[in-house]
Protein backbone atom coordinates (compact mmCIF):
# COMPACT_ATOMS: atom_id res chain seq x y z
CA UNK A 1 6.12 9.22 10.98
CA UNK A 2 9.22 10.73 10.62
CA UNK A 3 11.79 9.74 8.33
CA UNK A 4 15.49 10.82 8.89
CA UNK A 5 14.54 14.80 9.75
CA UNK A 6 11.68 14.88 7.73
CA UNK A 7 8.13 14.65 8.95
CA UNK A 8 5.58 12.29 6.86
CA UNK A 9 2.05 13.10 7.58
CA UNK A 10 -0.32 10.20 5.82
CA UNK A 11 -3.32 12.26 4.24
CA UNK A 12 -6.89 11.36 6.32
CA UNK A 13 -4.80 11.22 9.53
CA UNK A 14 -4.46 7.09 10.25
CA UNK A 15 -7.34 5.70 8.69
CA UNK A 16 -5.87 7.17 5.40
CA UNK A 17 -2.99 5.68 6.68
CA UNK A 18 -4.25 1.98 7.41
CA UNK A 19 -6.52 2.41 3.83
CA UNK A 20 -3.14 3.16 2.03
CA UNK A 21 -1.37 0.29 3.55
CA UNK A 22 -4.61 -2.21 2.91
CA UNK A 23 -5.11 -0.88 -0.84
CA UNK A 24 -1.55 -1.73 -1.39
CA UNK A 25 -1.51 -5.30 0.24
CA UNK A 26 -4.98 -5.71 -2.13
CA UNK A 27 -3.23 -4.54 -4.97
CA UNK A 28 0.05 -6.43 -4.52
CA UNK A 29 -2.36 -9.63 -4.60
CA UNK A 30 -4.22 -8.92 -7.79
CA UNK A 31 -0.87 -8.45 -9.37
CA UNK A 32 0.64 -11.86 -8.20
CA UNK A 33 -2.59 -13.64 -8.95
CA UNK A 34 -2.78 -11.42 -12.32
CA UNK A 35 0.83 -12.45 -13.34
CA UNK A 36 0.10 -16.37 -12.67
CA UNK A 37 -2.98 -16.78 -14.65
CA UNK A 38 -0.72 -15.11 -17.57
CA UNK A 39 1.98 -17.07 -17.31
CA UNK A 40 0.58 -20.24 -15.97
């Protein structure tokens, strides 16, 4: 991936890729979910 001049390699090649992306979507969940039952 190569942003502006400067080349991003994801570390594992694209599965670490796709696992970085998927932990963040899971994580991004528990934290909306976390944040209602707190302030429901």
């Amino acid at each position: 991936m190569r942003i502006g001049n400067v080349e991003v390699r994801p570390l594992g090649g694209g599965l670490g890729c796709l696992m970085m992306i998927i932990g963040s979507i899971l994580l991004s969940v528990l934290c909306t979910a976390g944040a209602n039952l707190i302030f429901r």
